[in-house]
PDB file of N, CA and C in Angstrom:
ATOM      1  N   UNK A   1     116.644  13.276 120.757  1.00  0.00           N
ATOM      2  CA  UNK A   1     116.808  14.691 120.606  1.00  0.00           C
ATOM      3  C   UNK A   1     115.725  15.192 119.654  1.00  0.00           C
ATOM      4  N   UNK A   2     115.012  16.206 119.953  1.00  0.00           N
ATOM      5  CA  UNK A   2     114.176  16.841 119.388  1.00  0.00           C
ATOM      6  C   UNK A   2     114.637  18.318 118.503  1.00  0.00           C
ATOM      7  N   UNK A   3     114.955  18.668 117.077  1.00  0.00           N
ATOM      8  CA  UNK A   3     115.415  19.585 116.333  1.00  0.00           C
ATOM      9  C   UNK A   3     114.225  20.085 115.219  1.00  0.00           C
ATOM     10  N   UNK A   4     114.361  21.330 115.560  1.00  0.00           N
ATOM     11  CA  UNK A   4     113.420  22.172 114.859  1.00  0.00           C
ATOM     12  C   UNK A   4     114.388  23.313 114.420  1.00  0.00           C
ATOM     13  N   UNK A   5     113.708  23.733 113.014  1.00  0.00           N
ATOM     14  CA  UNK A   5     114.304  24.849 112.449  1.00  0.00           C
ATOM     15  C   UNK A   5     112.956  26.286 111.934  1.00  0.00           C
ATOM     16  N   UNK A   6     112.890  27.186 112.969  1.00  0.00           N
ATOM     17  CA  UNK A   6     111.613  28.020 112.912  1.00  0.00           C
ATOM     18  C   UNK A   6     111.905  29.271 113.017  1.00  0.00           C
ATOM     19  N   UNK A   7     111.465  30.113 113.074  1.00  0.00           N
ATOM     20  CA  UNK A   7     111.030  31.821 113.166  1.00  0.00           C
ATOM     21  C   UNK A   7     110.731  31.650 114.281  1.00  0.00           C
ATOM     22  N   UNK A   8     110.150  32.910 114.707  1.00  0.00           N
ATOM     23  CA  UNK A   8     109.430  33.433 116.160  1.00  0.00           C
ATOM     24  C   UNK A   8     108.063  33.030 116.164  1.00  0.00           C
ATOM     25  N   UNK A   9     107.471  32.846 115.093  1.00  0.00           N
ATOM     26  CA  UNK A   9     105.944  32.604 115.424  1.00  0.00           C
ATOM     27  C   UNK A   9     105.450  31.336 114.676  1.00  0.00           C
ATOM     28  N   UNK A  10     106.892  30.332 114.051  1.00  0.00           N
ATOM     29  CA  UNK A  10     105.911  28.970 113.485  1.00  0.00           C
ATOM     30  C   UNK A  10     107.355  28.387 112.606  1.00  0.00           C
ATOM     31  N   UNK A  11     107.256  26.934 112.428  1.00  0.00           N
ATOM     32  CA  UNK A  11     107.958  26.125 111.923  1.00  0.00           C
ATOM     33  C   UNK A  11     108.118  26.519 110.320  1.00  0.00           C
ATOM     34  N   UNK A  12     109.540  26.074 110.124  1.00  0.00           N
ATOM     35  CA  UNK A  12     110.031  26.794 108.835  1.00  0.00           C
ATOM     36  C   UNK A  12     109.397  25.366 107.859  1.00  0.00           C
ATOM     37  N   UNK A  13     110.167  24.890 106.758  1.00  0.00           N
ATOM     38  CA  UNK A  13     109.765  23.722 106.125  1.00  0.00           C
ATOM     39  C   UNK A  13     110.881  23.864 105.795  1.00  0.00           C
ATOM     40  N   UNK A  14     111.323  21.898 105.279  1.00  0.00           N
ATOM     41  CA  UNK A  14     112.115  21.742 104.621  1.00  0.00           C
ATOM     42  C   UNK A  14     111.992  20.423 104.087  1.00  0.00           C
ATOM     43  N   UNK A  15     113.173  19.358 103.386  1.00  0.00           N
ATOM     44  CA  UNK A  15     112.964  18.489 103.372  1.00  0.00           C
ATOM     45  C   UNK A  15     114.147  17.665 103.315  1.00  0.00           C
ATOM     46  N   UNK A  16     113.685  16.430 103.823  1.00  0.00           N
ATOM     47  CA  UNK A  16     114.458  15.682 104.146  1.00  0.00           C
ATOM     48  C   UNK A  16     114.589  14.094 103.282  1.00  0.00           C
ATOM     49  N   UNK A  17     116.505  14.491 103.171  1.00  0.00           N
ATOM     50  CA  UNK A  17     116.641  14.017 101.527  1.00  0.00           C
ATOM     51  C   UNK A  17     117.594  12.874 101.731  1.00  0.00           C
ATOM     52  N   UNK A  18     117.866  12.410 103.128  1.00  0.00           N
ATOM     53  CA  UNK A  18     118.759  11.690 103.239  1.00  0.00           C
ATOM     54  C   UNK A  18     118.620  11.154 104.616  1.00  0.00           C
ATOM     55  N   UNK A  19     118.575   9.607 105.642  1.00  0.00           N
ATOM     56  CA  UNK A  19     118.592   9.183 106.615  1.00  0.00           C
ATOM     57  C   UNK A  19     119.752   8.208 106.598  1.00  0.00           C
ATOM     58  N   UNK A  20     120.595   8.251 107.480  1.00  0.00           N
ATOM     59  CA  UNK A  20     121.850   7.463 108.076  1.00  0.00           C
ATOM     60  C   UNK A  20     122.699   7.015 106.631  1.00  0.00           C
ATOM     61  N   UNK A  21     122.908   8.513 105.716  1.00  0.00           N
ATOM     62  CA  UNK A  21     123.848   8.566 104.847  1.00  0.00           C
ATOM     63  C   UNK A  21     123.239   8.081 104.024  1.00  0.00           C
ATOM     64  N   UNK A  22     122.251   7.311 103.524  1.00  0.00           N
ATOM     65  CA  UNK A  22     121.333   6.704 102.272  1.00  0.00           C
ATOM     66  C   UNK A  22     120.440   7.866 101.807  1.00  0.00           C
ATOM     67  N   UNK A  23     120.636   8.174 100.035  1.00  0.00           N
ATOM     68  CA  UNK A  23     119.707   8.725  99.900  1.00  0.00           C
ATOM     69  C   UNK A  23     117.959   8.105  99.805  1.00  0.00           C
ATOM     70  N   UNK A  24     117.045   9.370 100.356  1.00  0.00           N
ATOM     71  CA  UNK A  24     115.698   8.554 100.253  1.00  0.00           C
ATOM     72  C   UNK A  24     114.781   8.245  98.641  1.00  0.00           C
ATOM     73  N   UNK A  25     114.070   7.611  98.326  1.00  0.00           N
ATOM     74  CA  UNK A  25     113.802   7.206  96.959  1.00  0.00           C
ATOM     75  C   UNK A  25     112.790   8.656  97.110  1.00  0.00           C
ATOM     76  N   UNK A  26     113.090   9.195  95.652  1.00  0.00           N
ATOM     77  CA  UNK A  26     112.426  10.607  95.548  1.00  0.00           C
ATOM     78  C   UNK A  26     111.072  10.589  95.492  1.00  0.00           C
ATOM     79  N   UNK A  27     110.019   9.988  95.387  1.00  0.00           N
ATOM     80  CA  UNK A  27     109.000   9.580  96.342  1.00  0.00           C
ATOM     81  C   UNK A  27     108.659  10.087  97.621  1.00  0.00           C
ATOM     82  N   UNK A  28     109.466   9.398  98.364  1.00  0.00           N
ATOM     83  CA  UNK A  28     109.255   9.882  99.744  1.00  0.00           C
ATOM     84  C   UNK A  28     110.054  11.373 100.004  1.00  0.00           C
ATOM     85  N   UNK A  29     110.835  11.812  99.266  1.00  0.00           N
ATOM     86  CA  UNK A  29     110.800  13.504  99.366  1.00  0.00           C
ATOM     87  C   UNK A  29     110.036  14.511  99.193  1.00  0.00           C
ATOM     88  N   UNK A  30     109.501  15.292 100.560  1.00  0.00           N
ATOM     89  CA  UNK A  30     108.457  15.993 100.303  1.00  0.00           C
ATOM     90  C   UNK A  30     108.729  17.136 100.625  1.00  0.00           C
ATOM     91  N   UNK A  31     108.413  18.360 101.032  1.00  0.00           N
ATOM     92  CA  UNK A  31     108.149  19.528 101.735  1.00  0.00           C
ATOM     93  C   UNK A  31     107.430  19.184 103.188  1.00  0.00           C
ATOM     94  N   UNK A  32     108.047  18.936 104.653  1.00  0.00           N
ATOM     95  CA  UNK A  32     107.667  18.977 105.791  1.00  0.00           C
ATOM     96  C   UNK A  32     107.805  20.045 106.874  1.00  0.00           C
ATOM     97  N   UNK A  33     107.620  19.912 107.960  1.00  0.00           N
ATOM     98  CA  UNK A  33     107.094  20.977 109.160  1.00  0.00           C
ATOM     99  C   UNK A  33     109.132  20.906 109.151  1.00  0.00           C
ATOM    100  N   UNK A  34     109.610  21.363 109.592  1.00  0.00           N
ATOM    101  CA  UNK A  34     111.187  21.181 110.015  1.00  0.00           C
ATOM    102  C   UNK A  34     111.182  21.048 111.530  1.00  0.00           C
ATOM    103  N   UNK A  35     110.747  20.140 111.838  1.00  0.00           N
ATOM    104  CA  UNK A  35     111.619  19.307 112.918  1.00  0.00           C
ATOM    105  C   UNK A  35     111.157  17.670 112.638  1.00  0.00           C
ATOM    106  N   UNK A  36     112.483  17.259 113.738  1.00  0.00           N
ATOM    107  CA  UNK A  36     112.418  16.040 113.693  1.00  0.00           C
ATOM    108  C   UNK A  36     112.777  15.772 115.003  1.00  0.00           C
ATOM    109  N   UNK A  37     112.379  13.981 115.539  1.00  0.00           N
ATOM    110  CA  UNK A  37     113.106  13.454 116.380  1.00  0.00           C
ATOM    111  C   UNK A  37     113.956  12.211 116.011  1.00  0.00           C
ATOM    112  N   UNK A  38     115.026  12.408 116.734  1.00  0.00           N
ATOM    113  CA  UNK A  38     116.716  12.164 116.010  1.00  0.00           C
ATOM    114  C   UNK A  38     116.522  10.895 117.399  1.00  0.00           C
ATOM    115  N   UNK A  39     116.960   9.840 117.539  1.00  0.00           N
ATOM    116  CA  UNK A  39     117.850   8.866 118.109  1.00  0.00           C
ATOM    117  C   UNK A  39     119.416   8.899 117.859  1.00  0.00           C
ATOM    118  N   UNK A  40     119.473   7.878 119.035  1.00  0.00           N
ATOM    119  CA  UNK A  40     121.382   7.937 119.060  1.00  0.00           C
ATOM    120  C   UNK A  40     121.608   7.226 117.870  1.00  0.00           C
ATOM    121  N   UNK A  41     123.100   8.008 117.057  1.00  0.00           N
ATOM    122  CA  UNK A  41     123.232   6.823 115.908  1.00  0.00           C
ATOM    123  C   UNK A  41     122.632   7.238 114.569  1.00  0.00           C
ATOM    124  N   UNK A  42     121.101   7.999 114.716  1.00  0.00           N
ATOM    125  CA  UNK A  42     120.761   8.259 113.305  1.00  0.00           C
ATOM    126  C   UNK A  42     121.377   9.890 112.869  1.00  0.00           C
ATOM    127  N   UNK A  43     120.910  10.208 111.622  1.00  0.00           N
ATOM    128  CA  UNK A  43     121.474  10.711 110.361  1.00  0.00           C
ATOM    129  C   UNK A  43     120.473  11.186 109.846  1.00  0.00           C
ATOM    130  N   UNK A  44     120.454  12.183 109.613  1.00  0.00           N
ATOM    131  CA  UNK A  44     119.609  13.025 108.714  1.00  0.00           C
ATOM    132  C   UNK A  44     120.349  14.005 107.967  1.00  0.00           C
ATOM    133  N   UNK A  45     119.905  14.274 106.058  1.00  0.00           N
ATOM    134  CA  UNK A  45     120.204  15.255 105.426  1.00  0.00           C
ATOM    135  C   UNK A  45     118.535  15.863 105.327  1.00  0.00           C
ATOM    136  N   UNK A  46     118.961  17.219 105.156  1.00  0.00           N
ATOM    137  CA  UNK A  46     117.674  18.070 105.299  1.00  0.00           C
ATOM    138  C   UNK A  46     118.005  18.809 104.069  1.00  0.00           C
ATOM    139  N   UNK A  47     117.136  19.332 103.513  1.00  0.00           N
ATOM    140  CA  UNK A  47     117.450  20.699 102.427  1.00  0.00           C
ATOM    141  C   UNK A  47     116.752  22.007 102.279  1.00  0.00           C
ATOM    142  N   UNK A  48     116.837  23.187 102.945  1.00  0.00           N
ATOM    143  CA  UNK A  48     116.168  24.626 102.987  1.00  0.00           C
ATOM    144  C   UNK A  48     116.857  25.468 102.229  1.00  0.00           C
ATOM    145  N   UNK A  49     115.912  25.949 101.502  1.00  0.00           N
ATOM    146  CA  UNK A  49     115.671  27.359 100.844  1.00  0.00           C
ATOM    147  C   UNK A  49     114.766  28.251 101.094  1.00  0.00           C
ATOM    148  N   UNK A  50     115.109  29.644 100.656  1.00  0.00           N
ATOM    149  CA  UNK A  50     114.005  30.407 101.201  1.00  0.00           C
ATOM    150  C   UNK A  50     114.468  31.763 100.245  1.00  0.00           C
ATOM    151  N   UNK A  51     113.992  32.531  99.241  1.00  0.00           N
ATOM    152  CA  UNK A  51     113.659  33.403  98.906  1.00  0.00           C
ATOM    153  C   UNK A  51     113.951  34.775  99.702  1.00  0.00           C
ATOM    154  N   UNK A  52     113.756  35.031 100.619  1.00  0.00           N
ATOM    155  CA  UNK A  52     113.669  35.857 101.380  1.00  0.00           C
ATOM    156  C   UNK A  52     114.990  36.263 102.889  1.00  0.00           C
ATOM    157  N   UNK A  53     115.793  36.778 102.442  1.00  0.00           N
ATOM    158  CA  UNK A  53     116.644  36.954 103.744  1.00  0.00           C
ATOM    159  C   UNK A  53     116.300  36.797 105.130  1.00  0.00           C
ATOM    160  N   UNK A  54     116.287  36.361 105.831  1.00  0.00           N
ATOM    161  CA  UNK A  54     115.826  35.865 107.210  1.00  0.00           C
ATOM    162  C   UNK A  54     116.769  35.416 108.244  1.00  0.00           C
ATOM    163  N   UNK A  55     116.169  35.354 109.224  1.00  0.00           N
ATOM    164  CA  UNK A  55     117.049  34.960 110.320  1.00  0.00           C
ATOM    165  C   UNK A  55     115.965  33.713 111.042  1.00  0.00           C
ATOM    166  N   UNK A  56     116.550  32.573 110.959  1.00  0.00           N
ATOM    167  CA  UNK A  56     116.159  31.332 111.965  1.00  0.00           C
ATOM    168  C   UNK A  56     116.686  31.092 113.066  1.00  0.00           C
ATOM    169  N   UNK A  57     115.719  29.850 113.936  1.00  0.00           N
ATOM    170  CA  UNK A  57     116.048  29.337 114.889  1.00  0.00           C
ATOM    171  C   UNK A  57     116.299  27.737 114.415  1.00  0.00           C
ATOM    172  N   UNK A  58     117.544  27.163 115.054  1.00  0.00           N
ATOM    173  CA  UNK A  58     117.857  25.981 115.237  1.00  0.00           C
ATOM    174  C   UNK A  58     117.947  25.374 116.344  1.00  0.00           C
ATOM    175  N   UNK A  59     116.777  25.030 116.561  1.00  0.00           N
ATOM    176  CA  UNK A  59     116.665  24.317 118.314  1.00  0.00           C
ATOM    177  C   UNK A  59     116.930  23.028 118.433  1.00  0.00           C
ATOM    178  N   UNK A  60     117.441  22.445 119.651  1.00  0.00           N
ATOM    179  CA  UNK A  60     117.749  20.955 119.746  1.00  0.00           C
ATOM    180  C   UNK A  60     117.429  21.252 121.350  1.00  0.00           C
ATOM    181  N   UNK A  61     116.701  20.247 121.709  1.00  0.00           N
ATOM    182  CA  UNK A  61     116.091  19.792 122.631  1.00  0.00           C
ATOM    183  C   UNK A  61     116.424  18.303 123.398  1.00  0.00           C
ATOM    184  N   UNK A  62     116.907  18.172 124.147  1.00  0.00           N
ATOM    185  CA  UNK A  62     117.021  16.992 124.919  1.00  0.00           C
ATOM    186  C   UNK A  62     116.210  16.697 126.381  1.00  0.00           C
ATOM    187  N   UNK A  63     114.904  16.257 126.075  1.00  0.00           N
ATOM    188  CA  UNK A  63     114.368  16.521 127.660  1.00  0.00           C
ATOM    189  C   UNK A  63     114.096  15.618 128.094  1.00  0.00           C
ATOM    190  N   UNK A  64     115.453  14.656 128.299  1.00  0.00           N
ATOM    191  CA  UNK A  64     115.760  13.245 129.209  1.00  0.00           C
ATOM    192  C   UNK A  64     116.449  14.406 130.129  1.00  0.00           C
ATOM    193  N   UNK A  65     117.683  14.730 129.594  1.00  0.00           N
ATOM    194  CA  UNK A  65     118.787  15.180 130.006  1.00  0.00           C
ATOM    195  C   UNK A  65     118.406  17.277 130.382  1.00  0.00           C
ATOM    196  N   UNK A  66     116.965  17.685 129.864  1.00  0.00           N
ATOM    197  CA  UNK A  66     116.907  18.993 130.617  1.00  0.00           C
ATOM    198  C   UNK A  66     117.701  19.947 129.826  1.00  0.00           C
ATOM    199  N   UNK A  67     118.332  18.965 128.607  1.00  0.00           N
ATOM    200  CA  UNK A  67     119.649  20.281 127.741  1.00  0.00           C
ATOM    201  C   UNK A  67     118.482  21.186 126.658  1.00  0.00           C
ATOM    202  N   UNK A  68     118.782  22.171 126.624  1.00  0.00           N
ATOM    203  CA  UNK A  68     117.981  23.325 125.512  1.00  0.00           C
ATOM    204  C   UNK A  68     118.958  23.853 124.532  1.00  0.00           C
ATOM    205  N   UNK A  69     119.148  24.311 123.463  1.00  0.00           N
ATOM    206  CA  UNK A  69     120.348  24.920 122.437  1.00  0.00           C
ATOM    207  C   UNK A  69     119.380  25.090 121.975  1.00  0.00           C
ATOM    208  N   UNK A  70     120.229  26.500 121.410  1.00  0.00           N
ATOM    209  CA  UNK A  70     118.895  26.951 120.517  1.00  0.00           C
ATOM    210  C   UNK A  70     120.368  28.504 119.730  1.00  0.00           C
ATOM    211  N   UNK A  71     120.134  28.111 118.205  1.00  0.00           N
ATOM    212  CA  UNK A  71     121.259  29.146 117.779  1.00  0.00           C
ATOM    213  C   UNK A  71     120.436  29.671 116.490  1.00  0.00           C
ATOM    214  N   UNK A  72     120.638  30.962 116.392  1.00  0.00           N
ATOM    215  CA  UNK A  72     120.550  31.865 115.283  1.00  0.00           C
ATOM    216  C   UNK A  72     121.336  31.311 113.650  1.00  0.00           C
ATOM    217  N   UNK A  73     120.351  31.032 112.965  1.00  0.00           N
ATOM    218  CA  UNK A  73     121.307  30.937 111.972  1.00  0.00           C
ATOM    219  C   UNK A  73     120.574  32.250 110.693  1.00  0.00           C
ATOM    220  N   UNK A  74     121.432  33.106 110.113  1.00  0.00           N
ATOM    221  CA  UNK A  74     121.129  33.893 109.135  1.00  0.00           C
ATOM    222  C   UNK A  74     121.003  33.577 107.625  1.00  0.00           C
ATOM    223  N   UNK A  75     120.203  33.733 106.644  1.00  0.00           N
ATOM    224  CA  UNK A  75     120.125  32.943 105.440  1.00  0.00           C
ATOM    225  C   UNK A  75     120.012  34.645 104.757  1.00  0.00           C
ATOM    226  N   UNK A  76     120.310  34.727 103.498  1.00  0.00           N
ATOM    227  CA  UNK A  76     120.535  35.709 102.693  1.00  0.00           C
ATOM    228  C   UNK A  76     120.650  35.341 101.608  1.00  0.00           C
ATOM    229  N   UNK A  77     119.974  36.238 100.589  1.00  0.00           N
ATOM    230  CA  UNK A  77     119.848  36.259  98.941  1.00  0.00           C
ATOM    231  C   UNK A  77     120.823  36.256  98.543  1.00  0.00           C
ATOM    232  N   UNK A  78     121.562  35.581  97.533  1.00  0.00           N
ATOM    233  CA  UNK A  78     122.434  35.559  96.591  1.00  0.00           C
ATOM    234  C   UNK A  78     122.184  36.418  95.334  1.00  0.00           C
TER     235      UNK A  78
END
């Protein structure tokens, strides 16, 4: 499965702080493109912030299987 988290015109960032429930050694925590490709079985924690009220896309892609999802998620200032 292929998952991206973006706007209308380009990939958001985030980072990814955790694989199959283990945290990663803070080292390898960086600021990346936000997507990933997921296998059956794995685990990912991710972590986004953003300054700015916005509205994203959360896409998941399966193109063995031809499936597309794709959902609105809204983020807002505290």
């Amino acid at each position: 499965m292929q998952v991206s988290l973006r706007n209308a015109n380009a990939l958001a960032e985030w980072r990814v702080i955790a694989k199959d429930g283990a945290d990663l050694p803070p080292d390898a925590v960086e600021l990346s493109k936000a997507q990933l490709t997921i296998t059956v079985g794995e685990t990912y924690d991710v972590e986004f912030s953003t300054a700015t009220p916005q509205d994203l896309l959360l896409d998941l892609l399966l193109p063995a299987q031809k499936i597309h999802s794709t959902q609105t998620l809204s983020f807002v200032s505290r």
